[in-house]
N, C-alpha and C. Protein backbone atom coordinates (compact mmCIF):
# COMPACT_ATOMS: atom_id res chain seq x y z
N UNK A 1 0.86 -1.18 0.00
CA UNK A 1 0.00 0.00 0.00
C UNK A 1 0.90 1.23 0.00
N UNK A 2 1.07 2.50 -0.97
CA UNK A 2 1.70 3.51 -0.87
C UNK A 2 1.23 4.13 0.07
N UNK A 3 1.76 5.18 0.11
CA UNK A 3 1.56 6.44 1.04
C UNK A 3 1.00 7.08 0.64
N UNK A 4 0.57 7.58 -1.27
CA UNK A 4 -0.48 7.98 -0.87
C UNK A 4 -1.91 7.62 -0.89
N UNK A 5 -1.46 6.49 -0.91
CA UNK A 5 -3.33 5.61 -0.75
C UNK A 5 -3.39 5.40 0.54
N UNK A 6 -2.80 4.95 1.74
CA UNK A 6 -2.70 5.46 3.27
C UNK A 6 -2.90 6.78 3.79
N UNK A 7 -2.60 8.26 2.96
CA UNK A 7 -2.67 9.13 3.04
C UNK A 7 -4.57 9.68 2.64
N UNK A 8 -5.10 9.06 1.46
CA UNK A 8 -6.33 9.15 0.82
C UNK A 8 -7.39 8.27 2.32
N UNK A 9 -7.00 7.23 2.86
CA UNK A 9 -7.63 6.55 3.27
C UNK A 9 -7.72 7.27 5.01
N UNK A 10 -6.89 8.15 5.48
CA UNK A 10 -7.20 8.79 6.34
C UNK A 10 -7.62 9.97 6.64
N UNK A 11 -7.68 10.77 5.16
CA UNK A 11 -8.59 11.57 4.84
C UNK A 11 -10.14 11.47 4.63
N UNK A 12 -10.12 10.38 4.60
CA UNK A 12 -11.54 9.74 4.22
C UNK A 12 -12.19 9.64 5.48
N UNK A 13 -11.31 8.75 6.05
CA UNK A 13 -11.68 8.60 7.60
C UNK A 13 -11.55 10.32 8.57
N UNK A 14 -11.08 10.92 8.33
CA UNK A 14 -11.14 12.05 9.15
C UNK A 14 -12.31 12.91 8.52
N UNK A 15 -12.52 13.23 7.42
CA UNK A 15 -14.11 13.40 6.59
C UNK A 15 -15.24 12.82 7.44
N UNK A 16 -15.16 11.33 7.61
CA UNK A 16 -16.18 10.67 7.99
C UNK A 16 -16.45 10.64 9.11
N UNK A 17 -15.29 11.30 10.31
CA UNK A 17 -15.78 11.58 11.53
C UNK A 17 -16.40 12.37 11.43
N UNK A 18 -16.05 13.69 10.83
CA UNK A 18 -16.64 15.05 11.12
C UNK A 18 -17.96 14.62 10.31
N UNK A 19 -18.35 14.01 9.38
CA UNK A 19 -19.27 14.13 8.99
C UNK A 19 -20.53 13.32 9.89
N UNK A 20 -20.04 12.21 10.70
CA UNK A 20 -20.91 11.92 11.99
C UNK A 20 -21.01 12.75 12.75
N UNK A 21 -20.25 13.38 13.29
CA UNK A 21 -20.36 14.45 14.12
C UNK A 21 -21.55 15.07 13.98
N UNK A 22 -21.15 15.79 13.01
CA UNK A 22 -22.50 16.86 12.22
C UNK A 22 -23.54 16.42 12.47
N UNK A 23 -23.61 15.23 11.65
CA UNK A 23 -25.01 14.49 11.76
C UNK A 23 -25.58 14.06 13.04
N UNK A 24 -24.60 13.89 13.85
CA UNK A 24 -25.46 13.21 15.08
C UNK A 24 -25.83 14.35 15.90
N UNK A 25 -25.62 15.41 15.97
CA UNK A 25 -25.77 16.75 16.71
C UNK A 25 -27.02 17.04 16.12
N UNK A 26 -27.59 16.64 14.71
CA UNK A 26 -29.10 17.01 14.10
C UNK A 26 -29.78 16.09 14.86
N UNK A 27 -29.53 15.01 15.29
CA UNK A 27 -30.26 14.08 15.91
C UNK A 27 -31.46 14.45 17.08
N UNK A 28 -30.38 14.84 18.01
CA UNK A 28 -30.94 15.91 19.24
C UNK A 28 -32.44 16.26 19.31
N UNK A 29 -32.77 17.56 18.37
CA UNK A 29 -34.10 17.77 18.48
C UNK A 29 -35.16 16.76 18.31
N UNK A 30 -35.08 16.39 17.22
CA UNK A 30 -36.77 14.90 17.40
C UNK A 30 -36.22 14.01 18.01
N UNK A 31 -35.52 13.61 18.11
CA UNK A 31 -35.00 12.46 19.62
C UNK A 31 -36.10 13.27 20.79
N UNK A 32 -35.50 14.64 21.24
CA UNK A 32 -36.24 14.80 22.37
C UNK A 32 -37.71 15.74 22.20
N UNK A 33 -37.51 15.43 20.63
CA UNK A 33 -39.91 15.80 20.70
C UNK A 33 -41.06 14.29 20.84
N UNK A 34 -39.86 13.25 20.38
CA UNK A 34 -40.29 12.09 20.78
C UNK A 34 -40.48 11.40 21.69
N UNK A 35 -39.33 12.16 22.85
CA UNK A 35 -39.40 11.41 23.78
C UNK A 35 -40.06 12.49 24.89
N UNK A 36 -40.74 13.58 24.79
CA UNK A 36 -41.53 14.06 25.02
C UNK A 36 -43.15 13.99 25.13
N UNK A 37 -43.68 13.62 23.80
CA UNK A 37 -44.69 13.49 23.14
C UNK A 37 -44.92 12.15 23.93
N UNK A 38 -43.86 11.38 23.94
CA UNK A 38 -44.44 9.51 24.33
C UNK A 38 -44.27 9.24 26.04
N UNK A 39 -43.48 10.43 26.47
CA UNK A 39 -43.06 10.14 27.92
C UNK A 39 -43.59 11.41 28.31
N UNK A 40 -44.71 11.96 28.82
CA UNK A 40 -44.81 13.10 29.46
C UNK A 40 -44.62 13.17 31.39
N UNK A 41 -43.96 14.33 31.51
CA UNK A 41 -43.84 14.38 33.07
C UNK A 41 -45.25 15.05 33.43
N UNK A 42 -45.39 14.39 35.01
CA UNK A 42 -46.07 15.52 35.28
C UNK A 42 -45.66 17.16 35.48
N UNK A 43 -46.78 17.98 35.42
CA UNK A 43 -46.18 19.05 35.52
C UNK A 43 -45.61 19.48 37.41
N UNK A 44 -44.86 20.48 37.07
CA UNK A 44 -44.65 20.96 38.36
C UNK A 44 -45.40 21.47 39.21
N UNK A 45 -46.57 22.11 38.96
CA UNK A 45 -47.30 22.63 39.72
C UNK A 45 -48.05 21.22 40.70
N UNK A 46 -48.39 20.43 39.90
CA UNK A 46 -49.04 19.23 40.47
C UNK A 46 -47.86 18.86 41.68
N UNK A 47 -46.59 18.52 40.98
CA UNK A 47 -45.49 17.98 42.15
C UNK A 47 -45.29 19.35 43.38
N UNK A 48 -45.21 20.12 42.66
CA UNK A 48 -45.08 21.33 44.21
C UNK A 48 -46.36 21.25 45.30
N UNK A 49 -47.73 20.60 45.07
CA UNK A 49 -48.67 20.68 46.19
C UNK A 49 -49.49 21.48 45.69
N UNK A 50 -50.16 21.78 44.63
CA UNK A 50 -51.19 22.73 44.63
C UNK A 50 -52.34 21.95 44.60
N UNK A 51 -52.63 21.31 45.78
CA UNK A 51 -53.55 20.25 46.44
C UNK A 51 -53.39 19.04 46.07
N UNK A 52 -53.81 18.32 46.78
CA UNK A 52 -53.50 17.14 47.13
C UNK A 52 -53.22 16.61 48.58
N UNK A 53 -53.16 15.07 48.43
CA UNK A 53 -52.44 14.56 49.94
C UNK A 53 -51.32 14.01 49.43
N UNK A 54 -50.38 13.81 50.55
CA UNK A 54 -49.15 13.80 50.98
C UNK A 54 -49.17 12.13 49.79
N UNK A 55 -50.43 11.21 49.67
CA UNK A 55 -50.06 10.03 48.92
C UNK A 55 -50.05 10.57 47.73
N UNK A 56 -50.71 10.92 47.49
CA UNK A 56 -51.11 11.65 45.73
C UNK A 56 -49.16 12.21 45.52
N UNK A 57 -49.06 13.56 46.11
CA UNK A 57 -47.62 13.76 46.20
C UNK A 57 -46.88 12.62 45.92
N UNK A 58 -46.69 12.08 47.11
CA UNK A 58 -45.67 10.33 46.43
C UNK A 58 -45.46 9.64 45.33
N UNK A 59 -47.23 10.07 44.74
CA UNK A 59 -47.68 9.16 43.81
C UNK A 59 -46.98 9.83 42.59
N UNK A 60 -47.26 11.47 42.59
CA UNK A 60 -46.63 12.26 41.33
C UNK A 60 -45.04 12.12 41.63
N UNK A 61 -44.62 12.43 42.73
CA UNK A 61 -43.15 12.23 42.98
C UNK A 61 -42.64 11.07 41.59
N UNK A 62 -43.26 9.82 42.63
CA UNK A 62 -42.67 8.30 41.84
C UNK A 62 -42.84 7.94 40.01
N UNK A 63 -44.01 8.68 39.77
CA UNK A 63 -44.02 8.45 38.85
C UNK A 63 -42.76 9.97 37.37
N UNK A 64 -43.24 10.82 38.64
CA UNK A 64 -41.78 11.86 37.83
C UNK A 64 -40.51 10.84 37.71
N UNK A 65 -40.37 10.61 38.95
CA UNK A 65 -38.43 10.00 38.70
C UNK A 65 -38.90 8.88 37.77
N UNK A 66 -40.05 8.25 37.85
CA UNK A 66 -40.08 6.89 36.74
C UNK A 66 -39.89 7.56 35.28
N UNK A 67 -40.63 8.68 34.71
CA UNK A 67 -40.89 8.63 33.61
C UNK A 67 -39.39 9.82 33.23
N UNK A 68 -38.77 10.51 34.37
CA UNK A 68 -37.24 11.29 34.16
C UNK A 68 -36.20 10.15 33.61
N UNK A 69 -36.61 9.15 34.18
CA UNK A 69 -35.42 8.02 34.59
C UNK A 69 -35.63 7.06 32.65
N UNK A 70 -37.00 6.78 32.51
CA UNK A 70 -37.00 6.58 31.04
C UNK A 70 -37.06 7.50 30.06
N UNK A 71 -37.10 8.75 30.20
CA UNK A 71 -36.43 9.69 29.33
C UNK A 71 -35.23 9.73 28.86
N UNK A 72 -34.46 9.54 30.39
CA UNK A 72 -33.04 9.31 29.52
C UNK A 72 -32.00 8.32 29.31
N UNK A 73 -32.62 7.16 29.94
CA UNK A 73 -32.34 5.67 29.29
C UNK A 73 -32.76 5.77 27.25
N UNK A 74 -33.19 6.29 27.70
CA UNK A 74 -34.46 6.34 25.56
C UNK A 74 -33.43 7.18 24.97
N UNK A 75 -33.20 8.68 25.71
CA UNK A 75 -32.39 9.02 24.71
C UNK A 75 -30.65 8.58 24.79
N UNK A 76 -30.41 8.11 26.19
CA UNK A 76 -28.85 7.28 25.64
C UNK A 76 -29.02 6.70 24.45
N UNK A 77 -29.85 5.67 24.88
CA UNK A 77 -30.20 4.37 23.66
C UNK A 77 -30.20 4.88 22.45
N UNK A 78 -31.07 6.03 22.19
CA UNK A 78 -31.36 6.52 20.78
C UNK A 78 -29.81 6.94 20.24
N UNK A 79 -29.63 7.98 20.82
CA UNK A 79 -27.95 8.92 21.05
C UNK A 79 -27.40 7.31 20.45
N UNK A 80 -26.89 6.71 21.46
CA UNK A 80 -26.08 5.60 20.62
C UNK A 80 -25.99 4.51 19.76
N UNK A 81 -27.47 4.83 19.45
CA UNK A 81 -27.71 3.44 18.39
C UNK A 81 -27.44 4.34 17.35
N UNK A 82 -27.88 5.54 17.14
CA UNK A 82 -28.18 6.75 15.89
C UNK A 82 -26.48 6.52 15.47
N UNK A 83 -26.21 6.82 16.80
CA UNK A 83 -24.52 7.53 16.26
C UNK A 83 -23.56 5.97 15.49
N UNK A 84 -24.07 5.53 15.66
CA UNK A 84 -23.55 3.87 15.67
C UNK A 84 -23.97 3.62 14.26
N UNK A 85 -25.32 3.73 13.79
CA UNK A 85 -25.30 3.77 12.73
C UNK A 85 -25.14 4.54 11.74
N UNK A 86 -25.32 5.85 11.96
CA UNK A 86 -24.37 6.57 11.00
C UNK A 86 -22.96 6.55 10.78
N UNK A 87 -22.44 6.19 11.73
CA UNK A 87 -20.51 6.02 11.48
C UNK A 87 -20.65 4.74 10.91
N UNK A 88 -20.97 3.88 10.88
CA UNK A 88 -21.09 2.66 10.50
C UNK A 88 -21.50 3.16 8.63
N UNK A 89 -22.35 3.67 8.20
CA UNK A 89 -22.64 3.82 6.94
C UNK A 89 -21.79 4.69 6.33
N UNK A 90 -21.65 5.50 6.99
CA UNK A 90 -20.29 7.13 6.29
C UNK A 90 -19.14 6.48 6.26
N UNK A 91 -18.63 5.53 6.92
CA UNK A 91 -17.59 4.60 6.89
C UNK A 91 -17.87 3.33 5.84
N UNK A 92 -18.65 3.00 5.38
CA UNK A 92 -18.65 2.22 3.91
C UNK A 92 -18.88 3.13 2.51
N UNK A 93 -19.13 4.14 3.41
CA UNK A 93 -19.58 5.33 1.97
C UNK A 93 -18.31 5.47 1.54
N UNK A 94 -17.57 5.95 2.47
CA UNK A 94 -16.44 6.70 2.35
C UNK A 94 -14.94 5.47 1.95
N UNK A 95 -15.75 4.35 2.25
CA UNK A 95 -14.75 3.27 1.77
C UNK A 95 -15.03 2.98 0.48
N UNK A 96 -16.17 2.57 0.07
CA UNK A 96 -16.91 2.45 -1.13
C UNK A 96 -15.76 3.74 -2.21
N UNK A 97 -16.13 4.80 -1.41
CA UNK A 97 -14.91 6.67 -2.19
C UNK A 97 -14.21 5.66 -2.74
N UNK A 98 -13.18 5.28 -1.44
CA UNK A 98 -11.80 5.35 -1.49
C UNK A 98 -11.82 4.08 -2.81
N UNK A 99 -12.12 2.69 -2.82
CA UNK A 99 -11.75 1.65 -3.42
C UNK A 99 -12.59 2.70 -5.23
N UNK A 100 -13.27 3.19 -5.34
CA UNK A 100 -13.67 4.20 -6.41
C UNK A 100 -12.50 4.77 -6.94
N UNK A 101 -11.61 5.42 -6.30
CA UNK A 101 -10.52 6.24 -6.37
C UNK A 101 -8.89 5.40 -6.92
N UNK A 102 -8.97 4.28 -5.95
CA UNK A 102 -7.98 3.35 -6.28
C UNK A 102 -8.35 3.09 -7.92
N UNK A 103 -9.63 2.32 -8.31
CA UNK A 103 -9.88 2.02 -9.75
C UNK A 103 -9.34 3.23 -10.52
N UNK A 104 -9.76 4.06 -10.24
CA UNK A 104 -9.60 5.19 -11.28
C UNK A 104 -8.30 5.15 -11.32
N UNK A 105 -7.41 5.42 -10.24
CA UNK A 105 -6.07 5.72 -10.74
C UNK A 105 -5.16 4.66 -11.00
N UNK A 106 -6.11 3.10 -10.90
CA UNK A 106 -5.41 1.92 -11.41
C UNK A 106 -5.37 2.17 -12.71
N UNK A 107 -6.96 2.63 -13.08
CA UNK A 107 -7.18 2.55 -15.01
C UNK A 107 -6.55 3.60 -15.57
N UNK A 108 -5.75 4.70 -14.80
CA UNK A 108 -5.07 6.03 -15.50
C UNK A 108 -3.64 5.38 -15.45
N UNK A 109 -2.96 4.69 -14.42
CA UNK A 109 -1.91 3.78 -14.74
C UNK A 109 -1.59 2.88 -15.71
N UNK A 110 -2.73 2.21 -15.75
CA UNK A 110 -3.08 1.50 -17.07
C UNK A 110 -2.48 2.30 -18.66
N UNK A 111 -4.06 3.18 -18.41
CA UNK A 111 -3.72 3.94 -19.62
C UNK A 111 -2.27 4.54 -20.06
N UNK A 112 -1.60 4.92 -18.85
CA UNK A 112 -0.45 5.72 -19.30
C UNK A 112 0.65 4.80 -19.22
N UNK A 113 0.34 3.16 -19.36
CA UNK A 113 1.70 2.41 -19.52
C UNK A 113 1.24 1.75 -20.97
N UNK A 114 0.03 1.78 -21.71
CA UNK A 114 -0.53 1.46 -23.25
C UNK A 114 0.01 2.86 -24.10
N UNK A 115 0.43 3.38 -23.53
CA UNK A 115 0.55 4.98 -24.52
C UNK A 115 2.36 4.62 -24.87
């Protein structure tokens, strides 16, 4: 393998980080309108006491930390499955480039040893 096809192939790969990057930072917003929309807290006013008994309280308490606590189990999960599969695809894209690139300058080698 030359240097500069080692050189092409870590350009590719440094492309393909940043280009996960990017992408997974778009992720963010509907990750958390989804996990909004499907997990709602109660509101605060209910948890601060604006009537109720002390069980009811408990009751909103327990079920806040339940549904805080699967909010962000959901969005780890999401966060790292997302990011997992986009590096996973930008990394065959970008390999897919590179072995593209090799042909070409196999068949311009070619050509310029028939001339």
């Amino acid at each position: 393998v030359s240097t500069q096809s080692t050189g092409r192939v870590q350009r590719y790969f440094a492309d393909a980080e940043v280009t996960c990057a990017a992408y997974c930072g778009t992720l963010a917003p509907p990750v958390h309108k989804v996990l909004v929309d499907n997990l709602p807290l109660p509101s605060p006013l209910e948890l601060r006491g604006a009537g109720g008994t002390p069980d009811r309280k408990l009751e909103l308490w327990n079920q806040f930390k339940l549904h805080a606590h699967a909010r962000l189990l959901a969005a780890l999960l999401a966060a790292a499955g997302a990011a997992l599969l986009v590096r996973i695809q930008v990394h065959m894209v970008s390999r897919y480039a590179h072995l593209k690139a090799l042909q070409v300058d196999d068949s311009a080698a070619v050509d310029d040893d028939n001339d």
